[in-house]
C-alpha atoms as a PDB file:
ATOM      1  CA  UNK A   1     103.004 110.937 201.434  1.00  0.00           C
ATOM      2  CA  UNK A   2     103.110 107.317 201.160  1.00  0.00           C
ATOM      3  CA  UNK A   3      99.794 104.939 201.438  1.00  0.00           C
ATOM      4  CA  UNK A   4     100.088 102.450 203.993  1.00  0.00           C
ATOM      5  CA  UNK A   5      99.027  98.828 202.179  1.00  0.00           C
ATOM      6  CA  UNK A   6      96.370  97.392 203.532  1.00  0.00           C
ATOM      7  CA  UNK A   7      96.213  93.639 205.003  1.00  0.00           C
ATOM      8  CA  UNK A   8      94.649  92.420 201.783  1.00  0.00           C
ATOM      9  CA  UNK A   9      96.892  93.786 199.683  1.00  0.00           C
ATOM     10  CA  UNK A  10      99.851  92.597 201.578  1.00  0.00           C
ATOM     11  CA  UNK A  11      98.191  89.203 201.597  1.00  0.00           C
ATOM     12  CA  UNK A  12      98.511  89.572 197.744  1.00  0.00           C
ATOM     13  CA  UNK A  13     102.097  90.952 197.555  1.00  0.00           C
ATOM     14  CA  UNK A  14     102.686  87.495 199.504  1.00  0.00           C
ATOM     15  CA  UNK A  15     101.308  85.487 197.236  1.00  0.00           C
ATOM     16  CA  UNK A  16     102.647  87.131 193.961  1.00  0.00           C
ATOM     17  CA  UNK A  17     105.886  87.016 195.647  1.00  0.00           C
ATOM     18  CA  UNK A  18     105.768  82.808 196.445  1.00  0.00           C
ATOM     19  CA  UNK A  19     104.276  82.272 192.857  1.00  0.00           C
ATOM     20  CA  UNK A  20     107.142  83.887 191.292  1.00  0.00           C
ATOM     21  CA  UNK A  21     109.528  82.209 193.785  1.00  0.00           C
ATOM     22  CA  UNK A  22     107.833  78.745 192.893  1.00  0.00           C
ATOM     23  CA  UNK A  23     108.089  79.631 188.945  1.00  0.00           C
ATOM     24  CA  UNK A  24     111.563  80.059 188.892  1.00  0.00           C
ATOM     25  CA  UNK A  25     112.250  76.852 191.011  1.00  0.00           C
ATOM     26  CA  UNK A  26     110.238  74.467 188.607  1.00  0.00           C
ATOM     27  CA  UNK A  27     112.197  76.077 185.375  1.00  0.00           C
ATOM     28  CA  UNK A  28     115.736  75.294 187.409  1.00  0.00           C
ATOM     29  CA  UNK A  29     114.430  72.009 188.334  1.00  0.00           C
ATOM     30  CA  UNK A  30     112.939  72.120 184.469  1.00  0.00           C
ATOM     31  CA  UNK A  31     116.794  73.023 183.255  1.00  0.00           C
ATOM     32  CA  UNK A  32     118.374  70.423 185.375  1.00  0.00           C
ATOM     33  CA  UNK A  33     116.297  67.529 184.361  1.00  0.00           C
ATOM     34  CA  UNK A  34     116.680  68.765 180.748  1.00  0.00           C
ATOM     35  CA  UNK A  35     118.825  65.555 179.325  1.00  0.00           C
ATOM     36  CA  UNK A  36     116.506  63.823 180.928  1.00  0.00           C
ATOM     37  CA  UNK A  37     113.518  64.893 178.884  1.00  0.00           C
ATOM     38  CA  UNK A  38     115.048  64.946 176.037  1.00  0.00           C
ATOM     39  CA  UNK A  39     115.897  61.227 176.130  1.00  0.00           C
ATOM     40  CA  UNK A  40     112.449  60.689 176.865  1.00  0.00           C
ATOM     41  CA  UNK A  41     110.968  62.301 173.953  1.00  0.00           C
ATOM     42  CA  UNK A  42     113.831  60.536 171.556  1.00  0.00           C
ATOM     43  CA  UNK A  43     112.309  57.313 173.137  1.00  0.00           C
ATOM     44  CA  UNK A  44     108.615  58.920 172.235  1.00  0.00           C
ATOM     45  CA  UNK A  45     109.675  59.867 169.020  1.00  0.00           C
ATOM     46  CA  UNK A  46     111.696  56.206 168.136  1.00  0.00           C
ATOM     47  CA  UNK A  47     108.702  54.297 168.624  1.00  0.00           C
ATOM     48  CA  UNK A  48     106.426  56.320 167.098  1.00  0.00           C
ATOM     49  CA  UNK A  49     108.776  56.239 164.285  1.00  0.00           C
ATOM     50  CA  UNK A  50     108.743  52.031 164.463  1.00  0.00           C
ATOM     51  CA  UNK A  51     104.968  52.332 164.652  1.00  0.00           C
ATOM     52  CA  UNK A  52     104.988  54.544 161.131  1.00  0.00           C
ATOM     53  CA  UNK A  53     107.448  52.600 159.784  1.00  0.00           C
ATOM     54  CA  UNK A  54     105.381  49.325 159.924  1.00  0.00           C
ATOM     55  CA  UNK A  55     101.896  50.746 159.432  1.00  0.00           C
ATOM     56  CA  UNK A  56     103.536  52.023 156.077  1.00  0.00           C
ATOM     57  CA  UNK A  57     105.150  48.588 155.387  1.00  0.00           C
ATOM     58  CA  UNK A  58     101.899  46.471 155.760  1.00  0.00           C
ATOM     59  CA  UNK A  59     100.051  49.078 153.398  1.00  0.00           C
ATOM     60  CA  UNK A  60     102.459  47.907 150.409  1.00  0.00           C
ATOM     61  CA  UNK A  61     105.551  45.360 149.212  1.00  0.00           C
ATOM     62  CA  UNK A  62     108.540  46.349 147.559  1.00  0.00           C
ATOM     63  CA  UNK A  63     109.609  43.438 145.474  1.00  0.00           C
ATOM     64  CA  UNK A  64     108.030  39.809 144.804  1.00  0.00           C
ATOM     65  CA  UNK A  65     109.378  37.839 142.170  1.00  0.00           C
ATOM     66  CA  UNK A  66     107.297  34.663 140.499  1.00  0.00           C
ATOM     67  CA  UNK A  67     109.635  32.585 142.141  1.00  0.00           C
ATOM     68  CA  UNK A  68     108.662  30.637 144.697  1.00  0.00           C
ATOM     69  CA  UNK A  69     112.160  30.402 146.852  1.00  0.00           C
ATOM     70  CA  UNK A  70     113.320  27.541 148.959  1.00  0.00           C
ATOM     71  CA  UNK A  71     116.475  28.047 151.138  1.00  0.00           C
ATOM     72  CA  UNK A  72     119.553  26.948 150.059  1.00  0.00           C
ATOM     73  CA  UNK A  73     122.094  24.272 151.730  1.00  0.00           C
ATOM     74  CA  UNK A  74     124.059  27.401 153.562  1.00  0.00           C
ATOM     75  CA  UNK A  75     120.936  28.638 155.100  1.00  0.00           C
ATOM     76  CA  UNK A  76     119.547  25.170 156.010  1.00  0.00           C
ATOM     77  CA  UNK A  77     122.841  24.188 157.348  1.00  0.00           C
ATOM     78  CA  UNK A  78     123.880  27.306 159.477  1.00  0.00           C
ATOM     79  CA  UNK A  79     119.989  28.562 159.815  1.00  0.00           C
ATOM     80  CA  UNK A  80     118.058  25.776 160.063  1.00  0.00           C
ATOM     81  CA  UNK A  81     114.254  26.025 160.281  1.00  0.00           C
ATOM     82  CA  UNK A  82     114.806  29.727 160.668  1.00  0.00           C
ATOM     83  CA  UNK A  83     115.689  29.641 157.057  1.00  0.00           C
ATOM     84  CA  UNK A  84     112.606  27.874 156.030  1.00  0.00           C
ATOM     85  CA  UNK A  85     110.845  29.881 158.071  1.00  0.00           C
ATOM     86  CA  UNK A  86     112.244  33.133 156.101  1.00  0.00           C
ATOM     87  CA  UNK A  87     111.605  31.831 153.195  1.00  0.00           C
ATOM     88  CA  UNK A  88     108.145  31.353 153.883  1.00  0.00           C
ATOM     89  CA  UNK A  89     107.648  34.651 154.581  1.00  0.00           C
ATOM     90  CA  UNK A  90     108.828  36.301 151.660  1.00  0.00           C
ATOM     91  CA  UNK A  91     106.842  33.494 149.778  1.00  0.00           C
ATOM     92  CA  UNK A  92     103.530  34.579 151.793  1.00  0.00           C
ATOM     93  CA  UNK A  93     104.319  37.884 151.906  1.00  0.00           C
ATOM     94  CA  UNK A  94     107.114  39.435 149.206  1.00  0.00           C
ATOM     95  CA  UNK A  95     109.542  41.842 150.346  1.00  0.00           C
ATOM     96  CA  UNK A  96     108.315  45.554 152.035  1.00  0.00           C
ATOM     97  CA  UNK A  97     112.003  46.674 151.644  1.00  0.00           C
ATOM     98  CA  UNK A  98     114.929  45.772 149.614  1.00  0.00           C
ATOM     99  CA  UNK A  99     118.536  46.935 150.233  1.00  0.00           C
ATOM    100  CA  UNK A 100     121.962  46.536 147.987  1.00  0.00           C
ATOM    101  CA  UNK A 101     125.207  47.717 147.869  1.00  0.00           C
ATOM    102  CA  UNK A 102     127.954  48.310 145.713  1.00  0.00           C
ATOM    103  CA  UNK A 103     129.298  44.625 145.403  1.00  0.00           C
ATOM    104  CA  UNK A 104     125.867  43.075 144.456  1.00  0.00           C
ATOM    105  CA  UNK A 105     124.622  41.669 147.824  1.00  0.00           C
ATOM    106  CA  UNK A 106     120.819  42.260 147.951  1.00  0.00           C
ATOM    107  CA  UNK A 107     118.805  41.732 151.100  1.00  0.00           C
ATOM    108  CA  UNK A 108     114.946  41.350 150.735  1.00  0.00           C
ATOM    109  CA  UNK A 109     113.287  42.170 153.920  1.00  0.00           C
ATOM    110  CA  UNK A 110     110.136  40.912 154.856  1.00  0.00           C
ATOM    111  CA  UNK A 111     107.425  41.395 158.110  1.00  0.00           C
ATOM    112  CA  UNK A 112     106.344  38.254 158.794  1.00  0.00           C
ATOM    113  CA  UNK A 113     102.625  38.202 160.231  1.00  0.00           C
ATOM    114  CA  UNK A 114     104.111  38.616 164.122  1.00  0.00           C
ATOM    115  CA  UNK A 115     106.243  41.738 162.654  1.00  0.00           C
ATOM    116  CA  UNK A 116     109.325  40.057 162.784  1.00  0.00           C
ATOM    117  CA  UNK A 117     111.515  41.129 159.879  1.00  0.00           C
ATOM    118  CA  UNK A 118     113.421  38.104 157.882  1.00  0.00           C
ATOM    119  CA  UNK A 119     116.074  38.560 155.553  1.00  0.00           C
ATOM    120  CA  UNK A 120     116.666  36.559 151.774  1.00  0.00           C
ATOM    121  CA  UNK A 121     120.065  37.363 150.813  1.00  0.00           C
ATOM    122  CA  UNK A 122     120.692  37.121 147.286  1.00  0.00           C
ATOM    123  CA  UNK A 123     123.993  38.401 145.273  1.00  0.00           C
ATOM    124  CA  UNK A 124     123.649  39.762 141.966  1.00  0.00           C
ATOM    125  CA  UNK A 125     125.780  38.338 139.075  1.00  0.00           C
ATOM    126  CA  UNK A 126     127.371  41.283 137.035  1.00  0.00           C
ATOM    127  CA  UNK A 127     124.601  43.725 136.079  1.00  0.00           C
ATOM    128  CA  UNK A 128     122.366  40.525 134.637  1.00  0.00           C
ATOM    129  CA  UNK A 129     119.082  39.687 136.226  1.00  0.00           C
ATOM    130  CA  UNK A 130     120.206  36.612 137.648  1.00  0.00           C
ATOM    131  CA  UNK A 131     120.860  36.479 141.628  1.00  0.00           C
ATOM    132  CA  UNK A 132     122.303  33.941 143.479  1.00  0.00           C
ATOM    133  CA  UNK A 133     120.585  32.595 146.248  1.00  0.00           C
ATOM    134  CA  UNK A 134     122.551  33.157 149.794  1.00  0.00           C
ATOM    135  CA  UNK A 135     120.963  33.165 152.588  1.00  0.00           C
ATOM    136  CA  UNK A 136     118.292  33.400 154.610  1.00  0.00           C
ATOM    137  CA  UNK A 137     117.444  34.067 158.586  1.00  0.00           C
ATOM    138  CA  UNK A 138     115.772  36.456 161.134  1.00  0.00           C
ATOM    139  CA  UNK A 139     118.612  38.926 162.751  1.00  0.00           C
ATOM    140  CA  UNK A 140     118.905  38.628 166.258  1.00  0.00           C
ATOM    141  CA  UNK A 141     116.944  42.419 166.429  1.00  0.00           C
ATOM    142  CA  UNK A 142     114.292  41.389 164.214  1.00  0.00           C
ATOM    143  CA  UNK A 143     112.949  45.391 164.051  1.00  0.00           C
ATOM    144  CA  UNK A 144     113.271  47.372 160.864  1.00  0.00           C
ATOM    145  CA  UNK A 145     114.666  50.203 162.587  1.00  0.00           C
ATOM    146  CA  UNK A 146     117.739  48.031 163.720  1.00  0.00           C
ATOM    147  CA  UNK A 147     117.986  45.740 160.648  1.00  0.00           C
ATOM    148  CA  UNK A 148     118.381  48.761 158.110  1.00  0.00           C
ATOM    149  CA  UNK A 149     120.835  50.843 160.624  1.00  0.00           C
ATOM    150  CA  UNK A 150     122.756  47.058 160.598  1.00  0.00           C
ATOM    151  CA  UNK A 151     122.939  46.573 156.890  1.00  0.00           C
ATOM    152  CA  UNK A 152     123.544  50.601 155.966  1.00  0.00           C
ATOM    153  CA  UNK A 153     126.830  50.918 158.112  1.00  0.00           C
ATOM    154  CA  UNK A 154     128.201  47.223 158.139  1.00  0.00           C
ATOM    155  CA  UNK A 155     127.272  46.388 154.916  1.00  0.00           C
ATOM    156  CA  UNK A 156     127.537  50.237 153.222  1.00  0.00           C
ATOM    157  CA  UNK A 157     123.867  48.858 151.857  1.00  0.00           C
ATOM    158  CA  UNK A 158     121.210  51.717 150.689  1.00  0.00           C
ATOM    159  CA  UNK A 159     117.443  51.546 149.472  1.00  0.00           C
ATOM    160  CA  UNK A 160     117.423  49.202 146.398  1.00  0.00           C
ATOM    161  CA  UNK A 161     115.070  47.534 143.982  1.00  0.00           C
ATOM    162  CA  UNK A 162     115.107  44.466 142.115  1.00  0.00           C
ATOM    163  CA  UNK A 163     114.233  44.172 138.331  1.00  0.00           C
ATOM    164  CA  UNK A 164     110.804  42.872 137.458  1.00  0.00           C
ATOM    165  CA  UNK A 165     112.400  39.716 135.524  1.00  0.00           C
ATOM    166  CA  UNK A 166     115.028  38.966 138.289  1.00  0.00           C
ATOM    167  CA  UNK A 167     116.373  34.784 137.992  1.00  0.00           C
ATOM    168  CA  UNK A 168     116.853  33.747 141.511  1.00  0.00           C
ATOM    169  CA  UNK A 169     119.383  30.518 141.317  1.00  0.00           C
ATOM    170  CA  UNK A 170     119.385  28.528 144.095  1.00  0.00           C
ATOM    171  CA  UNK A 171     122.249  26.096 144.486  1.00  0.00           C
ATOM    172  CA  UNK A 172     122.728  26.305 140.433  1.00  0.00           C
ATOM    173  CA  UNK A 173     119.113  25.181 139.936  1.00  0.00           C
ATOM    174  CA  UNK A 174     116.370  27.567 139.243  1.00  0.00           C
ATOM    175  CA  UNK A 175     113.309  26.259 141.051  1.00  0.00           C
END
């Protein structure tokens, strides 16, 4: 013999029955808007990444010669007071990363104090430790994050470092 359910318990079966229902519409709705969230978190997860990235470049500096570096014609001609303004900061400031590749290009990147990163280009003569001034300016992205993705796949650089007695020539002079 079957028990009749009582109102209550009906009332219940009801509500079990629209909880469930609303469960499975918030995890299609969840599903469908899945791209969604996941571009959100990579945008979470970049600048949290730019945020580590520059806490751990103010704690320290990768390279600063005894040098103090003025920019050379090429910079002051195509760079202007961006170039002294580069070279300032690496003055001030050293290098918290320094990138090279194969053919002897070297970029010194330093954080200025507004978090701008400025690039010295320098180009390595043989395997001496004399460089050649080249350059020096603020990319038009002046993050990290978008200078070192810039200079790894156009320029095949990598992580570098400079020698501790390292010549920087600047026009054929050494300052």
């Amino acid at each position: 013999m079957m028990k009749k359910f009582s109102e209550r318990s009906q009332g219940a079966l009801v509500f079990v029955g629209l909880a469930v229902l609303v469960a499975v519409v918030l995890m299609l709705m969840m599903a469908g808007n899945q791209r969604n969230m996941q571009a959100g978190a990579e945008v979470i997860g970049d600048a949290v990444g730019e945020v580590i990235d520059n806490a751990a470049a103010e704690t320290y500096f990768a390279w600063k010669g005894t040098q103090t570096l003025y920019p050379n014609k090429h910079a002051i001609k195509n760079h202007a007071a961006d170039a002294w303004t580069t070279v300032d900061c690496y003055n001030r400031n050293g290098a918290f990363h320094v990138m090279s590749n194969a053919a002897g290009d070297f970029n010194l990147l330093c954080r200025d104090d507004d978090g701008t990163v400025r690039d010295v280009i320098l180009k390595r003569r043989g395997n001496s430790n004399i460089f050649d001034f080249k350059n020096a300016y603020t990319p038009k992205d002046g993050t990290f994050k978008a200078i070192k993705y810039w200079l790894e796949n156009t320029w095949k650089c990598s992580k570098g470092s400079m020698p501790k007695d390292a010549v920087i020539v600047i026009d054929n002079v050494i300052p």
